[in-house]
PDB file of N, CA and C in Angstrom:
ATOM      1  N   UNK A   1      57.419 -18.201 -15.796  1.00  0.00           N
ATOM      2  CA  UNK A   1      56.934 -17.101 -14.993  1.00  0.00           C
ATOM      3  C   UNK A   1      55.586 -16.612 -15.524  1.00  0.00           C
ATOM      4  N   UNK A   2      55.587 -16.611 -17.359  1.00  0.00           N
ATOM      5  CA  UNK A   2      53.977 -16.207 -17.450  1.00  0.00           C
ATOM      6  C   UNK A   2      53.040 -17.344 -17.117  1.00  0.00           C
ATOM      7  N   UNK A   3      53.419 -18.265 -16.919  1.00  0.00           N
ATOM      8  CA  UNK A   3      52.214 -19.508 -16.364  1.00  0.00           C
ATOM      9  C   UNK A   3      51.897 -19.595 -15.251  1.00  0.00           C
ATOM     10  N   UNK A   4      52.750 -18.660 -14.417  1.00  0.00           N
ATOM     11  CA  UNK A   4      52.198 -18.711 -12.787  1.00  0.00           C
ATOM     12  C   UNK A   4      51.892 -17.380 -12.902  1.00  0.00           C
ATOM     13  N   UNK A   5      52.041 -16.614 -13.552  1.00  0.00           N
ATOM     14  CA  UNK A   5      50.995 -15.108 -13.013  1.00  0.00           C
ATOM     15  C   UNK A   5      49.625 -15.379 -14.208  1.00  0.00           C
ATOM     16  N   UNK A   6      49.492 -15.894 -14.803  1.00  0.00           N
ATOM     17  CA  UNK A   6      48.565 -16.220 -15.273  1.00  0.00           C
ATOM     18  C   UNK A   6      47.347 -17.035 -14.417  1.00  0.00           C
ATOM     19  N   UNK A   7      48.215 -17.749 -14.067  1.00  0.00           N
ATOM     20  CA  UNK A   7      47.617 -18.934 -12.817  1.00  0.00           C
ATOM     21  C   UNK A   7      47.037 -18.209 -12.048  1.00  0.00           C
ATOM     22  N   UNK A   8      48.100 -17.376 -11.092  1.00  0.00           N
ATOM     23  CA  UNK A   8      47.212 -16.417 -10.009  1.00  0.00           C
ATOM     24  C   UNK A   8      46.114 -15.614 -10.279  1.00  0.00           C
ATOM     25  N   UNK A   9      46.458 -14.926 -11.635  1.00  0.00           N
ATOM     26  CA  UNK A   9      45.032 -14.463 -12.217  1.00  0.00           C
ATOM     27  C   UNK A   9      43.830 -15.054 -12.124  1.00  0.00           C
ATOM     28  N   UNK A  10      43.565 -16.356 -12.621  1.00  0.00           N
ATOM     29  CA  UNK A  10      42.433 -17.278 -12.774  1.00  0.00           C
ATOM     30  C   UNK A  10      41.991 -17.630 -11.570  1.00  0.00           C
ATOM     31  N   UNK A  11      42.811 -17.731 -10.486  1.00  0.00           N
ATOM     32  CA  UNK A  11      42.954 -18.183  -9.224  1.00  0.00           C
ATOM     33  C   UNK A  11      41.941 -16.986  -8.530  1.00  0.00           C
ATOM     34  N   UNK A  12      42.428 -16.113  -8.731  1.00  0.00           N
ATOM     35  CA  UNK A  12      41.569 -14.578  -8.203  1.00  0.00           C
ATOM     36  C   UNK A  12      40.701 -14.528  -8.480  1.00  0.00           C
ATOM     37  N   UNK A  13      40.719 -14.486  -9.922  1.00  0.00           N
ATOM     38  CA  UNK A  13      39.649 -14.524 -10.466  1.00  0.00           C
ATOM     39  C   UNK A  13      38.394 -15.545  -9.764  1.00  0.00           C
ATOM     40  N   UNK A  14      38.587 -16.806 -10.255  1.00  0.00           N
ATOM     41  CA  UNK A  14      37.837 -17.767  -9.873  1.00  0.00           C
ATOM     42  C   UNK A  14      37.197 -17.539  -7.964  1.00  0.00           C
ATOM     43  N   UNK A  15      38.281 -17.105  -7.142  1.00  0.00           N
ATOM     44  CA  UNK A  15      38.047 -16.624  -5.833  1.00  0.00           C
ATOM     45  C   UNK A  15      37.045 -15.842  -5.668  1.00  0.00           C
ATOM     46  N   UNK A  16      37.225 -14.313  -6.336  1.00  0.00           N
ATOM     47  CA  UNK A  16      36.537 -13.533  -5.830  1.00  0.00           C
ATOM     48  C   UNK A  16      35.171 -13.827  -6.750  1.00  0.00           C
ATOM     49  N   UNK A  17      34.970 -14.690  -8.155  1.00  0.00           N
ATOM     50  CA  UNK A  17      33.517 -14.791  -8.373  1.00  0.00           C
ATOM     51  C   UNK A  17      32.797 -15.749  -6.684  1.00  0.00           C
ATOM     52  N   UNK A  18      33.219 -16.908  -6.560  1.00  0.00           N
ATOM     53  CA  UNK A  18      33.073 -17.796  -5.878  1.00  0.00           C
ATOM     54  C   UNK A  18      32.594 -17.253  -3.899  1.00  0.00           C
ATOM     55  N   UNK A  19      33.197 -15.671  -3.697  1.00  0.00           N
ATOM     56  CA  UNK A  19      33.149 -15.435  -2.472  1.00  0.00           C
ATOM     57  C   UNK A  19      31.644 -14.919  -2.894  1.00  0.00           C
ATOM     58  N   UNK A  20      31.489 -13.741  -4.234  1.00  0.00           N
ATOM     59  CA  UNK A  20      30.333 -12.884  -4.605  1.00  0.00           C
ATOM     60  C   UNK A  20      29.127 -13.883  -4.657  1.00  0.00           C
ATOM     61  N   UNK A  21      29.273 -15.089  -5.001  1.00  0.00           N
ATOM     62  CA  UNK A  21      28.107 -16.214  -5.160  1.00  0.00           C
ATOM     63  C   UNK A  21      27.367 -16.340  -3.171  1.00  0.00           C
ATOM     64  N   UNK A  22      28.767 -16.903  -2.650  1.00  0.00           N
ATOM     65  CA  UNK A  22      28.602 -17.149  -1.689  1.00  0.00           C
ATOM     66  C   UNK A  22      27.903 -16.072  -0.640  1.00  0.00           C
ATOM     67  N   UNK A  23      27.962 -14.474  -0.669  1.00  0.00           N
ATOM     68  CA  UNK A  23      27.925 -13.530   0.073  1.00  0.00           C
ATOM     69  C   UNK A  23      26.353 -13.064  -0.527  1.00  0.00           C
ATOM     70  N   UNK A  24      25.691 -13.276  -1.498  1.00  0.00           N
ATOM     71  CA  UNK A  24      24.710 -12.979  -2.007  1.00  0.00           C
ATOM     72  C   UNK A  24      23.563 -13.501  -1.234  1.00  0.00           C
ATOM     73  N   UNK A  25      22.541 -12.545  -1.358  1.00  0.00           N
ATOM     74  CA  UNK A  25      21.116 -13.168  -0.787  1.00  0.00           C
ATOM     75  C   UNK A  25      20.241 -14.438  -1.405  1.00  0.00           C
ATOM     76  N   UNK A  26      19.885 -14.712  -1.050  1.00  0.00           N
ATOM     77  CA  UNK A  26      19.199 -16.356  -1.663  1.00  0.00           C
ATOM     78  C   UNK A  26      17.992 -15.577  -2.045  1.00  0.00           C
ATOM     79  N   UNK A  27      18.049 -16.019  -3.670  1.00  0.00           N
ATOM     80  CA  UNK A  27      16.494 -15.945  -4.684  1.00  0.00           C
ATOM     81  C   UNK A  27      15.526 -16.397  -3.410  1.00  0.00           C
ATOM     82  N   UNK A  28      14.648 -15.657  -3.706  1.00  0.00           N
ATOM     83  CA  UNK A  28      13.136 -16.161  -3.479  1.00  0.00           C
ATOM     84  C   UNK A  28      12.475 -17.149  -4.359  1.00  0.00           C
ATOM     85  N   UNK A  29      11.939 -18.232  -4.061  1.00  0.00           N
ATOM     86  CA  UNK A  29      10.982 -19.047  -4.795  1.00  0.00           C
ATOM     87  C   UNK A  29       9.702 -18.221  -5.657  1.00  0.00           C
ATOM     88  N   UNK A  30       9.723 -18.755  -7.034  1.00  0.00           N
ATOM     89  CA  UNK A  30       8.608 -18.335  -7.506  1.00  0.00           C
ATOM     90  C   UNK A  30       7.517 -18.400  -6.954  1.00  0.00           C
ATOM     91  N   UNK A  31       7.052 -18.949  -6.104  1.00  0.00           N
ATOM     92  CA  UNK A  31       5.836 -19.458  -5.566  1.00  0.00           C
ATOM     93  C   UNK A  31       5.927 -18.978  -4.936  1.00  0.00           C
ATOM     94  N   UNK A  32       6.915 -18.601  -3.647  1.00  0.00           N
ATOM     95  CA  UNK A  32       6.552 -17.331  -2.820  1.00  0.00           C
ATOM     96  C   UNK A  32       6.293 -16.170  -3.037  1.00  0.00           C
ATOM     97  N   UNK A  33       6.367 -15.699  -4.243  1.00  0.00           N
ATOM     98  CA  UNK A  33       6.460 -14.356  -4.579  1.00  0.00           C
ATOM     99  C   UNK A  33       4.806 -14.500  -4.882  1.00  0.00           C
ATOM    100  N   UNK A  34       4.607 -15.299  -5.551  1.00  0.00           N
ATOM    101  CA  UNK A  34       2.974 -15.319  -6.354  1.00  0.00           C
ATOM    102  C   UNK A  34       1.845 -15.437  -4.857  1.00  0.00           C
ATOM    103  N   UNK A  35       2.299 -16.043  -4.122  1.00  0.00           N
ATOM    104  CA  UNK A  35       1.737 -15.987  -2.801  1.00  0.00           C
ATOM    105  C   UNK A  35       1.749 -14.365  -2.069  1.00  0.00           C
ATOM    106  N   UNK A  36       2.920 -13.758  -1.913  1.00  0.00           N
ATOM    107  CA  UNK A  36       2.476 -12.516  -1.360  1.00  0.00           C
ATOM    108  C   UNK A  36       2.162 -11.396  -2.045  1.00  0.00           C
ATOM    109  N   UNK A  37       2.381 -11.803  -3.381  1.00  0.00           N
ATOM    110  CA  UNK A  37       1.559 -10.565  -4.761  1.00  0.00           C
ATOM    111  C   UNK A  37      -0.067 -10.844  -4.521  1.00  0.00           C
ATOM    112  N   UNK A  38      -0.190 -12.112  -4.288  1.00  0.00           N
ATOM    113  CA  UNK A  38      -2.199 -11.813  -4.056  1.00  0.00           C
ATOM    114  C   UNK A  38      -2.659 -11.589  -2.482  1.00  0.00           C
ATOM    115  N   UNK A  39      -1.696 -11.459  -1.637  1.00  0.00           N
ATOM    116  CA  UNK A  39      -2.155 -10.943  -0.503  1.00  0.00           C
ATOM    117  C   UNK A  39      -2.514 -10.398   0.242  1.00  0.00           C
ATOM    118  N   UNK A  40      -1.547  -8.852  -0.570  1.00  0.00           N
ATOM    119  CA  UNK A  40      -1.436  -7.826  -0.265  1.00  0.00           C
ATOM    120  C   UNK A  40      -2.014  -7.058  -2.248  1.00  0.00           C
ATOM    121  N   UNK A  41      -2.942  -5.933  -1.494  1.00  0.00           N
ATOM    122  CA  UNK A  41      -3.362  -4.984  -2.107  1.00  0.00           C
ATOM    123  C   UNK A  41      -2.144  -4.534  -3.176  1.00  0.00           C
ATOM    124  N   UNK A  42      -2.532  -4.234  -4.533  1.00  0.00           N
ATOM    125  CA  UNK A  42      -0.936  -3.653  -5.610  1.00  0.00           C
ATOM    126  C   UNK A  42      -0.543  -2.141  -4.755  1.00  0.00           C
ATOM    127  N   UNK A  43       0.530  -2.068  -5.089  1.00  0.00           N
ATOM    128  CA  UNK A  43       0.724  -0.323  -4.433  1.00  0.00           C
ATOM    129  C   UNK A  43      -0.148   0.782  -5.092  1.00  0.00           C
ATOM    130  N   UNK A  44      -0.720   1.486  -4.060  1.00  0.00           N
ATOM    131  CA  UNK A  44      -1.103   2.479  -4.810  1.00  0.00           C
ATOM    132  C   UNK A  44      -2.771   2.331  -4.924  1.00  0.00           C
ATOM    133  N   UNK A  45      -3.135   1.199  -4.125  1.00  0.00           N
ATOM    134  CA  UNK A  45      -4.748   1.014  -4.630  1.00  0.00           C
ATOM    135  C   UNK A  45      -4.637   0.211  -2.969  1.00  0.00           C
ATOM    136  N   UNK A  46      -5.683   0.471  -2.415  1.00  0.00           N
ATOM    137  CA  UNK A  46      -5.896   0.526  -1.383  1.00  0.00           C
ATOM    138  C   UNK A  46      -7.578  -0.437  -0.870  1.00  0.00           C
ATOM    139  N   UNK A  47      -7.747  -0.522   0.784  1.00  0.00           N
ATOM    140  CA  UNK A  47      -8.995  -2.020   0.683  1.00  0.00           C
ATOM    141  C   UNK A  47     -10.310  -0.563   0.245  1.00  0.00           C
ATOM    142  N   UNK A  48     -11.235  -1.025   0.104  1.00  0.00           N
ATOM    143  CA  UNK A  48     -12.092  -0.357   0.228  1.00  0.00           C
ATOM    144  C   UNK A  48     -12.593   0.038   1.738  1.00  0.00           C
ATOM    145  N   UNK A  49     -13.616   1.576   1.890  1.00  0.00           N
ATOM    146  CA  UNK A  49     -13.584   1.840   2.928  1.00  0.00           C
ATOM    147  C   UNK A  49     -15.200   1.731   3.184  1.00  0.00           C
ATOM    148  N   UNK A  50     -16.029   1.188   4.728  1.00  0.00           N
ATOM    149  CA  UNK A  50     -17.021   1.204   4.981  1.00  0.00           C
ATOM    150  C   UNK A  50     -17.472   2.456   5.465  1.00  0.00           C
ATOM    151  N   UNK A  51     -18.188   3.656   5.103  1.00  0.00           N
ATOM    152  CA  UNK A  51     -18.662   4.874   5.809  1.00  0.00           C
ATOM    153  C   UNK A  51     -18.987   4.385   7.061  1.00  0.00           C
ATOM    154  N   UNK A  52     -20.138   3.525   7.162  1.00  0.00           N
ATOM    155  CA  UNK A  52     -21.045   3.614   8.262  1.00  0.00           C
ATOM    156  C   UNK A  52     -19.885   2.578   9.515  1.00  0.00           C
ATOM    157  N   UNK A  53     -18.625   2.083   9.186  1.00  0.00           N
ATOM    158  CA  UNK A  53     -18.243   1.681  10.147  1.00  0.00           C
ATOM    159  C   UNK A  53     -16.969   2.231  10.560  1.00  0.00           C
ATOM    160  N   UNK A  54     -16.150   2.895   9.309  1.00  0.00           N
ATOM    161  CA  UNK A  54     -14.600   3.244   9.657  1.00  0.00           C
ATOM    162  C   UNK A  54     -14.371   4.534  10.525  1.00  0.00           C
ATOM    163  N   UNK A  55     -13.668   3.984  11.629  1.00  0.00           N
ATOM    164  CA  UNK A  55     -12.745   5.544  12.458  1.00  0.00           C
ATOM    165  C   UNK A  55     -12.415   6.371  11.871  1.00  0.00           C
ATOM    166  N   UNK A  56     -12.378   7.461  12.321  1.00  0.00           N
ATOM    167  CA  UNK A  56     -11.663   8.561  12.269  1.00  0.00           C
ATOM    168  C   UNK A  56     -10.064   7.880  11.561  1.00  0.00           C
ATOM    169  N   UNK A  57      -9.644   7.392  12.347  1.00  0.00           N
ATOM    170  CA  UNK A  57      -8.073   6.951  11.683  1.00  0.00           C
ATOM    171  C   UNK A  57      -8.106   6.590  10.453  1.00  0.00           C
ATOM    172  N   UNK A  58      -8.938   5.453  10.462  1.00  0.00           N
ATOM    173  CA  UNK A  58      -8.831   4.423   8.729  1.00  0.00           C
ATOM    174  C   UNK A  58      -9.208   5.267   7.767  1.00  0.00           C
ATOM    175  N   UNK A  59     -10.815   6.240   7.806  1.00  0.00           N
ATOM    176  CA  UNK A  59     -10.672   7.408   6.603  1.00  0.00           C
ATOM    177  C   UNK A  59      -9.716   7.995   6.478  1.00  0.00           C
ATOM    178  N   UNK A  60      -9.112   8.604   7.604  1.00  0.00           N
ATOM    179  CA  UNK A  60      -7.287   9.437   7.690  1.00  0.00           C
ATOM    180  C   UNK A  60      -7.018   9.127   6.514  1.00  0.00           C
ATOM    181  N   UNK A  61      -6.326   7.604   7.254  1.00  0.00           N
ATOM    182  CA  UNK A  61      -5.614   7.207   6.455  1.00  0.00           C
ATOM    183  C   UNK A  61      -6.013   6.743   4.960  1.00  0.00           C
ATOM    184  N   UNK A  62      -7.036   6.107   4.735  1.00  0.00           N
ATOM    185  CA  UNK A  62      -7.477   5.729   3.143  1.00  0.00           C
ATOM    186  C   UNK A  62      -8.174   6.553   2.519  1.00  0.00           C
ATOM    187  N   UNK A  63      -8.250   7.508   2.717  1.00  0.00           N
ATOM    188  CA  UNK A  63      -9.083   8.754   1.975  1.00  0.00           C
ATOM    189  C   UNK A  63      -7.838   9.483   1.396  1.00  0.00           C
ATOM    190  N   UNK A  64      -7.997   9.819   0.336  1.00  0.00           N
ATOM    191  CA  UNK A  64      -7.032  10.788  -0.076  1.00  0.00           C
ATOM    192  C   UNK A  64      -7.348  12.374  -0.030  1.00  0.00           C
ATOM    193  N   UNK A  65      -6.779  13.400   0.818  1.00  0.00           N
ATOM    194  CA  UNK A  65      -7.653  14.757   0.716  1.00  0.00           C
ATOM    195  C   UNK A  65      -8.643  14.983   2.329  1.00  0.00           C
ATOM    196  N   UNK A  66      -8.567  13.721   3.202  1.00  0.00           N
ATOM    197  CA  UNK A  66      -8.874  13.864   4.273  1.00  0.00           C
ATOM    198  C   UNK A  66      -8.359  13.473   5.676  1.00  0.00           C
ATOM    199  N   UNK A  67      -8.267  14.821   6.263  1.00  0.00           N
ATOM    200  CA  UNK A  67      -7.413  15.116   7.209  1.00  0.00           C
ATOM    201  C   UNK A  67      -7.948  14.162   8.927  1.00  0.00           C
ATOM    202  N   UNK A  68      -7.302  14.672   9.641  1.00  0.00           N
ATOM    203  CA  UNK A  68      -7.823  14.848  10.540  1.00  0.00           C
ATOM    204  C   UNK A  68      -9.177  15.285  11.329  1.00  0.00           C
ATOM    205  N   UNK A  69      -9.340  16.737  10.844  1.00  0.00           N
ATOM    206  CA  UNK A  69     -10.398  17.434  10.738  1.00  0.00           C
ATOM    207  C   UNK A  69     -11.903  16.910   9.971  1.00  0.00           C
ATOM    208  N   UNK A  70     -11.518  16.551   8.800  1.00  0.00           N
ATOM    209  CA  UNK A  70     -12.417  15.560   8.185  1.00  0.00           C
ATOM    210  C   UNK A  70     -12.655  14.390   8.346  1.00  0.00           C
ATOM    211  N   UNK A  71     -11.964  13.402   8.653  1.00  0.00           N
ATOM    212  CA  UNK A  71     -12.364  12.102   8.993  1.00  0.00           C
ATOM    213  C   UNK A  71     -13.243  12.309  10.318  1.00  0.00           C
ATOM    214  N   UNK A  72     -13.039  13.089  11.575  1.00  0.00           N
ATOM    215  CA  UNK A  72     -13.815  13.801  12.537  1.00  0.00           C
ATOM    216  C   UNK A  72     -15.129  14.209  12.555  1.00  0.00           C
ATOM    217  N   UNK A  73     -14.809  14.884  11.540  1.00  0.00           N
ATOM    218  CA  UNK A  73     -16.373  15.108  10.626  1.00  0.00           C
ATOM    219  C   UNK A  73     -17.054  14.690  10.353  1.00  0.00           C
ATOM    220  N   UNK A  74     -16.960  13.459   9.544  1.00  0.00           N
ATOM    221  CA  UNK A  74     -17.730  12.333   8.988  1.00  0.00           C
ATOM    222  C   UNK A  74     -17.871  11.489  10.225  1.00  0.00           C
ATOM    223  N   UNK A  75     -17.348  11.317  11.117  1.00  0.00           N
ATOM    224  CA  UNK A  75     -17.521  10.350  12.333  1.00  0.00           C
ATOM    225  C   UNK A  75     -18.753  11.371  13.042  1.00  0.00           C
ATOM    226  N   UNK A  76     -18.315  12.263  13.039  1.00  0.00           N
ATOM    227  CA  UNK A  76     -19.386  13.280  13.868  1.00  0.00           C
ATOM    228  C   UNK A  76     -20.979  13.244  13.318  1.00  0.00           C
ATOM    229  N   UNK A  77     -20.912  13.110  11.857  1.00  0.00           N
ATOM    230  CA  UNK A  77     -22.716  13.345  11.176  1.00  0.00           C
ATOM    231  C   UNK A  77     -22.995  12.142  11.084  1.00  0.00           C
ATOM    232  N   UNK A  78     -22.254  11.002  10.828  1.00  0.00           N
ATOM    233  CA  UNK A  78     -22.741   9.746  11.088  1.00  0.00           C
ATOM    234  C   UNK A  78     -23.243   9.475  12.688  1.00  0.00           C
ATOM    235  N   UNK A  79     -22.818  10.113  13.872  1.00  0.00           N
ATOM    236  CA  UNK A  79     -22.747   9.520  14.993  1.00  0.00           C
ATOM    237  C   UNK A  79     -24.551  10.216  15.362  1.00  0.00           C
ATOM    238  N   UNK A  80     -24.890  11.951  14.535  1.00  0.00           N
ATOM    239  CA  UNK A  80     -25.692  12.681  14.736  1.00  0.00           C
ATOM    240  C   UNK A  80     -26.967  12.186  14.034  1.00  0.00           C
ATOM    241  N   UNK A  81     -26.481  11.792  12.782  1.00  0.00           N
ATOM    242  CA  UNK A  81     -27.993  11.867  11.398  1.00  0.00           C
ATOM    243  C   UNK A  81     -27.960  10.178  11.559  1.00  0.00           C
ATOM    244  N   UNK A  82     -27.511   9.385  11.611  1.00  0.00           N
ATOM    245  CA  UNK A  82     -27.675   7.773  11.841  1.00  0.00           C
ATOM    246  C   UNK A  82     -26.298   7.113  10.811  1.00  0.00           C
ATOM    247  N   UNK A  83     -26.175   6.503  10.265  1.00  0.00           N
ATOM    248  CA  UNK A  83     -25.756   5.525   8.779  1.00  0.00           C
ATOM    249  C   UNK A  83     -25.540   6.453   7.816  1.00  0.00           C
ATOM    250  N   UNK A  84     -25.430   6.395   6.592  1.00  0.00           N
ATOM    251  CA  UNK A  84     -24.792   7.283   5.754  1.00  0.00           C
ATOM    252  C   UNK A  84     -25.992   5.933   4.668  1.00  0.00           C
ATOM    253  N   UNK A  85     -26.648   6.237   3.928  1.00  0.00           N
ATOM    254  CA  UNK A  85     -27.848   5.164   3.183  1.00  0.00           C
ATOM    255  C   UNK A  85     -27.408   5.299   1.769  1.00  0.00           C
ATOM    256  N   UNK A  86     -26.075   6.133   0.980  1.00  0.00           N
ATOM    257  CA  UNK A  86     -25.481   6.219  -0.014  1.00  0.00           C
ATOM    258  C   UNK A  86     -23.960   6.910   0.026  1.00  0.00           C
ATOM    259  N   UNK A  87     -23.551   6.957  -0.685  1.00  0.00           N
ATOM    260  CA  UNK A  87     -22.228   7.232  -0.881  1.00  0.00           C
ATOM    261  C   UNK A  87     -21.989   8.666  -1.323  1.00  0.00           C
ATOM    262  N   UNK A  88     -22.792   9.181  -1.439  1.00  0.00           N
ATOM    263  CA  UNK A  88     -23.219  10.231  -2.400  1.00  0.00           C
ATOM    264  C   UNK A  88     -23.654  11.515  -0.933  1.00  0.00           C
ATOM    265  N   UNK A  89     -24.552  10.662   0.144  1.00  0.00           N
ATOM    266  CA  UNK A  89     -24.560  11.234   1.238  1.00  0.00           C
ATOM    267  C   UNK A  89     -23.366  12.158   2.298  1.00  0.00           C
ATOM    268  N   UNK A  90     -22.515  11.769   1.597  1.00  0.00           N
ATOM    269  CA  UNK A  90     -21.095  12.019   2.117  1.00  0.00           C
ATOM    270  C   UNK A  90     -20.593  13.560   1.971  1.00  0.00           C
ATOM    271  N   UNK A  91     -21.609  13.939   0.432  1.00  0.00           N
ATOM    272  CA  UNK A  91     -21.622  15.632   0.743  1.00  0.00           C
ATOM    273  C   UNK A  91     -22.125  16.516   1.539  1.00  0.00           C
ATOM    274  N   UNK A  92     -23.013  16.021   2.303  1.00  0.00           N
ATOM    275  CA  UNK A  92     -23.702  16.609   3.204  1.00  0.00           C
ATOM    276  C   UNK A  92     -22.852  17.185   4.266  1.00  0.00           C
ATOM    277  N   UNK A  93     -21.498  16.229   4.661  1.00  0.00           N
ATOM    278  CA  UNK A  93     -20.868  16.160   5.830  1.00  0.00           C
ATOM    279  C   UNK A  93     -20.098  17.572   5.471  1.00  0.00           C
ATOM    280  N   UNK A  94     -19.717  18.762   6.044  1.00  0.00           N
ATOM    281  CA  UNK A  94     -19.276  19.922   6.611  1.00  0.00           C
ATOM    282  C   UNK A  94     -17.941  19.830   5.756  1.00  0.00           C
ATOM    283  N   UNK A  95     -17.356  20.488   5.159  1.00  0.00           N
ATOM    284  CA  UNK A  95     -15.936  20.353   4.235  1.00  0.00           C
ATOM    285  C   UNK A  95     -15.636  19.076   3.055  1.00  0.00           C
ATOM    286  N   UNK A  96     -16.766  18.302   3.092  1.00  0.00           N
ATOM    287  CA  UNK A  96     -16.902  17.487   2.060  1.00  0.00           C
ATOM    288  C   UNK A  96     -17.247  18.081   0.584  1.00  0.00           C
ATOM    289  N   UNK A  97     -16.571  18.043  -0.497  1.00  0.00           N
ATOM    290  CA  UNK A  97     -16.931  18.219  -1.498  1.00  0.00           C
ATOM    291  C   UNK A  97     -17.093  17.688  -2.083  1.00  0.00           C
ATOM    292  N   UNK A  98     -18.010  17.526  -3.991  1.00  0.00           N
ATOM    293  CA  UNK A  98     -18.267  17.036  -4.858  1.00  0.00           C
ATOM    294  C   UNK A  98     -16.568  16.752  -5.310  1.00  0.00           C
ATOM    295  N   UNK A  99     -15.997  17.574  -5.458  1.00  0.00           N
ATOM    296  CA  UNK A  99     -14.335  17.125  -6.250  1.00  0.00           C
ATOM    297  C   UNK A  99     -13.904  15.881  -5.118  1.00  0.00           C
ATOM    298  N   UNK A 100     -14.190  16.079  -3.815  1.00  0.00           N
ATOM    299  CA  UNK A 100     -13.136  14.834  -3.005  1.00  0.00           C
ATOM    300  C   UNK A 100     -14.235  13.704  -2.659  1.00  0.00           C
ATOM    301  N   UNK A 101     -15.069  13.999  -3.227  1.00  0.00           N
ATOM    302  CA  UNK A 101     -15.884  12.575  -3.240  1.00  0.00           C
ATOM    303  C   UNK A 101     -15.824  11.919  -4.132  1.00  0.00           C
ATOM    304  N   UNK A 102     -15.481  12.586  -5.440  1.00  0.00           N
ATOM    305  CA  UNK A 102     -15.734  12.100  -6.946  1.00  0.00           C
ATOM    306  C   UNK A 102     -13.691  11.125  -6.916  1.00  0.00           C
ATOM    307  N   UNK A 103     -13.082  11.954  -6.168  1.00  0.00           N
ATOM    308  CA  UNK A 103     -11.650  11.564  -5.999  1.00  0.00           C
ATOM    309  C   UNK A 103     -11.463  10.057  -4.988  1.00  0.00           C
ATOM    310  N   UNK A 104     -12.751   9.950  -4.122  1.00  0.00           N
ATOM    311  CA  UNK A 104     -12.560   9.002  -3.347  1.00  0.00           C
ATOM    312  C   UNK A 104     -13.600   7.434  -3.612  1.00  0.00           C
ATOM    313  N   UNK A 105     -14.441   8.203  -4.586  1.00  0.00           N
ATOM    314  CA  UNK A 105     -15.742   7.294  -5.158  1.00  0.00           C
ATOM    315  C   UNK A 105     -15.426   6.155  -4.565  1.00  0.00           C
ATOM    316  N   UNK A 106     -14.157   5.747  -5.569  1.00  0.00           N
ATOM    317  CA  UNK A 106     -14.097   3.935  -5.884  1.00  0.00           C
ATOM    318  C   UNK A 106     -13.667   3.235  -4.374  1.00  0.00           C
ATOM    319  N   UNK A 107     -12.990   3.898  -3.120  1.00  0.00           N
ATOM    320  CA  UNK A 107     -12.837   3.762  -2.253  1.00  0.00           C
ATOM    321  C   UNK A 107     -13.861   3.599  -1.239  1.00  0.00           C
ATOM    322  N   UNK A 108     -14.891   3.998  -1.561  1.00  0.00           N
ATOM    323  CA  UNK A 108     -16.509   3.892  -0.584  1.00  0.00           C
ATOM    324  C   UNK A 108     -17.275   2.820  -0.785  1.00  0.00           C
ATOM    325  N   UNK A 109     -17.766   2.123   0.076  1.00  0.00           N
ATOM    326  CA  UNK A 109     -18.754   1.553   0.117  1.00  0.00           C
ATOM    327  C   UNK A 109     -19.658   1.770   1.293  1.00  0.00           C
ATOM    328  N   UNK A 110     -21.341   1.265   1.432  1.00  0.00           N
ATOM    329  CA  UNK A 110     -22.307   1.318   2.496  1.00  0.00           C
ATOM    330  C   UNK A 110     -22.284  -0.095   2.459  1.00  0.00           C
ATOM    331  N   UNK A 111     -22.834  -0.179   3.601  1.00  0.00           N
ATOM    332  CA  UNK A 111     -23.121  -1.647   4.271  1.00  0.00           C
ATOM    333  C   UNK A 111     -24.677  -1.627   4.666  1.00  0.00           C
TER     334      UNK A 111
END
């Protein structure tokens, strides 16, 4: 009698590892992973942004510290004064400050 409840033990045992193998998601290939780690931007760091070409939306969104109201803004003195000819020009624009420019620096570029 202890050799067959022993049995069933191992039996279970062996079962329920064997269902957990089976019910699991399939690894990803190393190589796929290394493929969509250089594809996409790391979290948290974002593409760079063109003044003289990005919407209202894309500053929205990739500016940190600018709203609605501001990305508007900057679409508005670019559309009035021409191009934006530095990065630095960007204080000029109406609610732009030295602190959220200095916060958005590495995110700017001119074309």
């Amino acid at each position: 009698m202890r050799t067959s409840y022993l049995s069933s033990l191992i039996f279970a045992l062996l079962a329920s590892t064997s269902l957990a193998v089976t019910a699991a998601p399939a690894a990803v290939p190393s190589a796929d992973v290394s493929k969509s780690a250089t594809a996409a931007p790391p979290v948290g760091q974002s593409a760079k942004v063109n003044l003289n070409s990005a919407s209202a939306e894309i500053l929205q969104k990739e500016l940190s510290g600018v709203g609605a109201a501001k990305a508007n803004a900057i679409v508005a003195y670019r559309e009035e004064h021409g191009g934006f000819t530095a990065v630095d020009e960007l204080i000029e624009v109406k609610g732009i400050g030295k602190a959220l420019l200095d916060k958005n620096r590495d995110k700017l570029f001119i074309d």
